[in-house]
N, C-alpha and C. Protein backbone atom coordinates (compact mmCIF):
# COMPACT_ATOMS: atom_id res chain seq x y z
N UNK A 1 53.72 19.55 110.32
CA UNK A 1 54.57 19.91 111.43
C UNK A 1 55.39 18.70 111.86
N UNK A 2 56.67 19.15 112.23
CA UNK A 2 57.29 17.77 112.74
C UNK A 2 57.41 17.83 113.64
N UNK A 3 58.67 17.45 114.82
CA UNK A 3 58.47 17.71 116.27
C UNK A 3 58.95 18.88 116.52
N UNK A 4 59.63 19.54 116.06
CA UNK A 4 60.42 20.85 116.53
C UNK A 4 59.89 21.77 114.98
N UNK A 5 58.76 22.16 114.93
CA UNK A 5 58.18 23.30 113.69
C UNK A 5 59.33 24.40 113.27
N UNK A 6 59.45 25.23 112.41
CA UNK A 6 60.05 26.14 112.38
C UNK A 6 59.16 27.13 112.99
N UNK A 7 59.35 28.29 113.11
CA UNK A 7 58.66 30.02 113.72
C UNK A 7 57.50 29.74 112.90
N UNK A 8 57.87 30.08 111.51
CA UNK A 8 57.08 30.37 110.41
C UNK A 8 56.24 29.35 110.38
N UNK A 9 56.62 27.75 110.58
CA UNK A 9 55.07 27.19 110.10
C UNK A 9 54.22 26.72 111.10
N UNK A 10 55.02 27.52 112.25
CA UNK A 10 54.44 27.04 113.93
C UNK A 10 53.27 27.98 113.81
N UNK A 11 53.72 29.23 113.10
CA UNK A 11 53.16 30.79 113.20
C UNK A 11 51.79 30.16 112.61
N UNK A 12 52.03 29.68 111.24
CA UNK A 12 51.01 29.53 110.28
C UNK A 12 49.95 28.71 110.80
N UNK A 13 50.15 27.63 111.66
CA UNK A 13 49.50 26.38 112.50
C UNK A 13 48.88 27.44 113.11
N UNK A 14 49.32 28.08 114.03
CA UNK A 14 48.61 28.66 115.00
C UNK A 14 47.45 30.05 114.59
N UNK A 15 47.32 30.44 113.26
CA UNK A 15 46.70 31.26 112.65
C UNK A 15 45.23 30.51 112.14
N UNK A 16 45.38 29.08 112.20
CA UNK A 16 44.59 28.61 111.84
C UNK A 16 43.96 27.79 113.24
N UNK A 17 44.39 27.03 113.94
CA UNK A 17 43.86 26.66 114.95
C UNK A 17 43.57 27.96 115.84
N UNK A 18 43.99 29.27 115.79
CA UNK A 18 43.28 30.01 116.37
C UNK A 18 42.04 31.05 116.21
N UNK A 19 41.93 30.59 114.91
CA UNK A 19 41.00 31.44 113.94
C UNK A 19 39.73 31.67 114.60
N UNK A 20 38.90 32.14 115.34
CA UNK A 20 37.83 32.55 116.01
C UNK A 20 38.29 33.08 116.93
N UNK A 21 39.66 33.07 117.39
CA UNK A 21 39.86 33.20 118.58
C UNK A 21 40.90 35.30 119.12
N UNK A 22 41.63 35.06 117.66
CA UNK A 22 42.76 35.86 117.84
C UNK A 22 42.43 36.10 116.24
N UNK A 23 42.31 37.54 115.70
CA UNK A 23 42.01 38.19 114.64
C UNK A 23 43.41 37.65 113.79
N UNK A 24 43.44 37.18 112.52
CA UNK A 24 44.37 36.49 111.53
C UNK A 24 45.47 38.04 111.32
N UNK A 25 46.90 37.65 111.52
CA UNK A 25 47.74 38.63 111.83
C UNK A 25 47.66 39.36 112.26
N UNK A 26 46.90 39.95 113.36
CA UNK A 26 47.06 40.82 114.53
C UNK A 26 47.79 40.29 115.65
N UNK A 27 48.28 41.32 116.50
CA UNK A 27 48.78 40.78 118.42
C UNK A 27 47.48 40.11 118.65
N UNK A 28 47.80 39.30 119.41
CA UNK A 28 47.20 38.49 120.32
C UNK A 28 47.84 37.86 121.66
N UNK A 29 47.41 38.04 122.56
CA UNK A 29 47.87 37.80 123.93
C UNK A 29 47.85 35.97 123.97
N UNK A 30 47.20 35.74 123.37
CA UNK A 30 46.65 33.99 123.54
C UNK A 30 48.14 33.04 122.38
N UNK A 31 47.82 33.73 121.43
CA UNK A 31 48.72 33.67 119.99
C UNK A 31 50.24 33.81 120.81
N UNK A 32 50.52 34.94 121.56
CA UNK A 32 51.99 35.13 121.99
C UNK A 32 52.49 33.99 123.26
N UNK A 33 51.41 33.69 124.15
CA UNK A 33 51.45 33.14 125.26
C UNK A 33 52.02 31.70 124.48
N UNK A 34 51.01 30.93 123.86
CA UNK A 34 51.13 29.86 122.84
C UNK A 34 52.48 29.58 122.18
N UNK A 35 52.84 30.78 121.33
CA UNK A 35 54.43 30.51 120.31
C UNK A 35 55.37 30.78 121.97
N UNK A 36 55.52 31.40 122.65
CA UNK A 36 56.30 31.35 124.06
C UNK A 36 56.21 29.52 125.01
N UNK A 37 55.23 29.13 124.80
CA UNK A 37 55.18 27.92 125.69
C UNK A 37 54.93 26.75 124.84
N UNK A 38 55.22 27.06 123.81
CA UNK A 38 55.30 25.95 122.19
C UNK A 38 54.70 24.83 122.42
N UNK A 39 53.69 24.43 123.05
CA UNK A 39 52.94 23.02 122.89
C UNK A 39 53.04 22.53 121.72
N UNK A 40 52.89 21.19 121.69
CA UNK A 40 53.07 20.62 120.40
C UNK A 40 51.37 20.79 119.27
N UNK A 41 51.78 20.49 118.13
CA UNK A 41 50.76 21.53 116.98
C UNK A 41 49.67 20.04 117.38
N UNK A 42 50.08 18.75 117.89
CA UNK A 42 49.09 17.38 117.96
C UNK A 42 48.17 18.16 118.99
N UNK A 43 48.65 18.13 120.34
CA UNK A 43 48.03 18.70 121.40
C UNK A 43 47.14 19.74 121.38
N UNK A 44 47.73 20.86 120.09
CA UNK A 44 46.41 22.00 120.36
C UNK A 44 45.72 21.71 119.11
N UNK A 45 45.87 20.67 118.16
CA UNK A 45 44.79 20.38 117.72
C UNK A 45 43.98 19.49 117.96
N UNK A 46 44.47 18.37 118.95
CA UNK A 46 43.11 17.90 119.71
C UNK A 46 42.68 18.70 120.84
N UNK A 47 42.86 19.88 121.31
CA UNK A 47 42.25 20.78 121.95
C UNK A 47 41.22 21.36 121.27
N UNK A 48 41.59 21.91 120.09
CA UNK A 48 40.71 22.41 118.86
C UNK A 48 39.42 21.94 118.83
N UNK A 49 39.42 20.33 118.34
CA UNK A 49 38.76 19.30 117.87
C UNK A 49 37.69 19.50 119.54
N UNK A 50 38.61 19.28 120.78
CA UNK A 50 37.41 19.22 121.39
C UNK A 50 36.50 20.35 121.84
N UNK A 51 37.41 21.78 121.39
CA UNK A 51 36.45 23.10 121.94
C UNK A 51 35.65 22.83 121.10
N UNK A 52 35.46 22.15 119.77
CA UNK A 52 34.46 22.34 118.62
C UNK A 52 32.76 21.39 119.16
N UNK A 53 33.76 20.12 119.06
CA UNK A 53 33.00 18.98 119.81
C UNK A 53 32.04 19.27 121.40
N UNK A 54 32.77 20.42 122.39
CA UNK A 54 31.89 20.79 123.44
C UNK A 54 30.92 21.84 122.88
N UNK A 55 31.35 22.86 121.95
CA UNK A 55 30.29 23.55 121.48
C UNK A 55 28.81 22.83 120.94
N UNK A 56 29.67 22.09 119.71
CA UNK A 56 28.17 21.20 119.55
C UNK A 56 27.48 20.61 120.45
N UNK A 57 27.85 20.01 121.68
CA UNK A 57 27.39 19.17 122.63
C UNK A 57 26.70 20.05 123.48
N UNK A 58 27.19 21.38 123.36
CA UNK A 58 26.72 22.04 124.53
C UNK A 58 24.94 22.52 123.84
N UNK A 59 25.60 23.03 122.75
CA UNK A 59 24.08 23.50 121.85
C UNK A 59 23.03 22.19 122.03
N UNK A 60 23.77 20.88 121.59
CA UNK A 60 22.17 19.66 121.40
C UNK A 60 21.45 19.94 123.01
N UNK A 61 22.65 20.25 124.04
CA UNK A 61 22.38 20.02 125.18
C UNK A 61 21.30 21.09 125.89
N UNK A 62 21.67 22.67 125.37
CA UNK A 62 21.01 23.76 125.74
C UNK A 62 21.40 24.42 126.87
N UNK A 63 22.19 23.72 127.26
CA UNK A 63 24.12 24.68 127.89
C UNK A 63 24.72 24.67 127.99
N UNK A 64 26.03 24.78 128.18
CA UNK A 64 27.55 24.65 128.49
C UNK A 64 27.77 23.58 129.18
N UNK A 65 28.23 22.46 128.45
CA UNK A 65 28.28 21.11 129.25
C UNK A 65 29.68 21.00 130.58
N UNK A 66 30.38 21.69 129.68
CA UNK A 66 31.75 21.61 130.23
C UNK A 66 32.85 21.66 129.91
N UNK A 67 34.39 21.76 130.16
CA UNK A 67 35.35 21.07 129.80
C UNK A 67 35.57 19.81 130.15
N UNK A 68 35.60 19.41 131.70
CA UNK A 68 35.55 18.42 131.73
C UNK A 68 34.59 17.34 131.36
N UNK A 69 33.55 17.59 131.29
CA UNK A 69 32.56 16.47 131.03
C UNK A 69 32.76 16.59 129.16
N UNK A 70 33.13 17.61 128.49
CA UNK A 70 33.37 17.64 126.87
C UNK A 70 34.71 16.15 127.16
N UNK A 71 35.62 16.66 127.61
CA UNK A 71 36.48 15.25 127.69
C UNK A 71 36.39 14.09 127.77
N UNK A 72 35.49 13.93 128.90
CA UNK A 72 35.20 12.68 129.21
C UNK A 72 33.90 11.85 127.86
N UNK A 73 33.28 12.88 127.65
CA UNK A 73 32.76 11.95 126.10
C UNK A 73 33.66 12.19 125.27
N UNK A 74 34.52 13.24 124.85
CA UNK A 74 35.30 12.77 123.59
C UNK A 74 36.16 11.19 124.01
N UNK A 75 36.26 11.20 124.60
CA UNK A 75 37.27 10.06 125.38
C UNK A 75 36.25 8.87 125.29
N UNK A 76 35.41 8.69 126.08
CA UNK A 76 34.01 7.61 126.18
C UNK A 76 33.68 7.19 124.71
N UNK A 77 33.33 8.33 124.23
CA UNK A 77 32.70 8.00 123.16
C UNK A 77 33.23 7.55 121.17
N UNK A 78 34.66 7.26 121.62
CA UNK A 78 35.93 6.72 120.92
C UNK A 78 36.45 7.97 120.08
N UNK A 79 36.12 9.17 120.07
CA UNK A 79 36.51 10.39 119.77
C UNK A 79 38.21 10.59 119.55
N UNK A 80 38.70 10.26 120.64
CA UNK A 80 40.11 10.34 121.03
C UNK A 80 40.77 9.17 120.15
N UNK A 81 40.26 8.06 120.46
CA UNK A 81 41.02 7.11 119.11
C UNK A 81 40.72 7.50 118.02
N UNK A 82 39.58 7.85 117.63
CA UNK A 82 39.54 8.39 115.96
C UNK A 82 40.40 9.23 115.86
N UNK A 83 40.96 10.59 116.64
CA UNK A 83 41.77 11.25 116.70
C UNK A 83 43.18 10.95 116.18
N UNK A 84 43.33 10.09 117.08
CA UNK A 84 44.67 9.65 116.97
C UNK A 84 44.83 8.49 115.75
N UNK A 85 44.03 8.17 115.17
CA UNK A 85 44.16 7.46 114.15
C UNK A 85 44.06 8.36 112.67
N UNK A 86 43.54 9.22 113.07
CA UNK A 86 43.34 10.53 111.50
C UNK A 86 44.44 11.28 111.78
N UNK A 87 44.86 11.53 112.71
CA UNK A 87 45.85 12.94 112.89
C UNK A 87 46.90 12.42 111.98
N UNK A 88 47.08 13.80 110.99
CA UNK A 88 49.01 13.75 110.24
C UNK A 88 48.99 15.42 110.56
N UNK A 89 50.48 15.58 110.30
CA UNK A 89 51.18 16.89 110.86
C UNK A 89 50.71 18.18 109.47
N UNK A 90 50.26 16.90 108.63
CA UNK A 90 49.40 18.05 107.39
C UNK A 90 47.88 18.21 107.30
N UNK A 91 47.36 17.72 107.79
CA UNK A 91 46.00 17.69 107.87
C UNK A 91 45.46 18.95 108.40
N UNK A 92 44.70 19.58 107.71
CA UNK A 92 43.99 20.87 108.51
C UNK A 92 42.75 20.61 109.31
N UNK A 93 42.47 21.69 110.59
CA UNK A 93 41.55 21.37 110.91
C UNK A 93 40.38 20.97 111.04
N UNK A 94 39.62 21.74 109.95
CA UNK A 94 38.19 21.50 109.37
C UNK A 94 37.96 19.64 108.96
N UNK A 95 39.38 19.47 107.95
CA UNK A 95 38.93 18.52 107.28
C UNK A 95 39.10 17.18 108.43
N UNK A 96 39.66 17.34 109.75
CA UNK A 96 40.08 16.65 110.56
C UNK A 96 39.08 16.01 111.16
N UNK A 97 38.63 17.26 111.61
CA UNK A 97 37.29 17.18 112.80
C UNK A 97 35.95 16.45 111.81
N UNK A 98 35.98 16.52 110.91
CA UNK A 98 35.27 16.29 109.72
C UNK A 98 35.19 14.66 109.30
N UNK A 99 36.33 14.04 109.40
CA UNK A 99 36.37 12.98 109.53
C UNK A 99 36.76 12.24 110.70
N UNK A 100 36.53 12.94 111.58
CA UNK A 100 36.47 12.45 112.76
C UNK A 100 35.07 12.28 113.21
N UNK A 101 34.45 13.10 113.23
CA UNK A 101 32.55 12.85 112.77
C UNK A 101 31.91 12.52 112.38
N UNK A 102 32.99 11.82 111.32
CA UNK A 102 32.15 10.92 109.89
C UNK A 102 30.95 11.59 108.96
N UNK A 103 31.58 12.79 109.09
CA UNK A 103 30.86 14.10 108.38
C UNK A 103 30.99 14.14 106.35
C-alpha cells in the first residue's frame, strides 16, 4: 500500500485485516464504515497486531485485560517499536505479528 491505495487494493487490505471480523466478500457494516473513513492500511494494521496481542494477554490473564491497558503494554513492552521497525506496505498480517513476537 502506498499513501493514497487504490479501491481495489485498499478493498483487498481490508479483506484480510478484517478476516474474523466481516465474512470474506460479503456487506459488512464495519468493512463499509472503514473504505468510507479510509484510515491509513499502517494504522489498522497496528490495530490488528494489537486486537491479537490483547487477546493473547487477555487469555494468559483469564480476562479481558483491556484496550487500554492492551496499549499501554504493547507500548511498555517495546511492541510498538518492533512494529514500526517490521512494518512494509507488503507485509501481511500473520507474518507481521509473527515477527513481531519473535515467533
Amino acid at each position: 500500500m502506498n499513501c493514497a491505495p487504490n479501491k481495489d487494493n485498499y478493498k483487498e487490505f481490508l479483506e484480510e485485516i478484517l478476516c474474523g471480523y466481516c465474512e470474506t466478500g460479503r456487506y459488512c457494516i464495519l468493512k463499509e464504515f472503514i473504505i468510507s473513513s479510509h484510515p491509513s492500511p499502517r494504522l489498522l494494521m497496528q490495530l490488528k497486531c494489537i486486537d491479537k496481542f490483547k487477546y493473547e494477554k487477555s487469555k494468559q490473564n483469564g480476562s479481558d485485560i483491556g484496550w487500554n491497558k492492551s496499549v499501554e503494554l504493547w507500548a511498555n513492552e517495546g511492541y510498538a517499536k518492533k512494529f514500526s521497525d517490521l512494518y512494509s506496505e507488503n507485509i501481511k498480517f500473520n507474518a507481521l505479528y509473527k515477527k513481531i513476537m519473535n515467533e
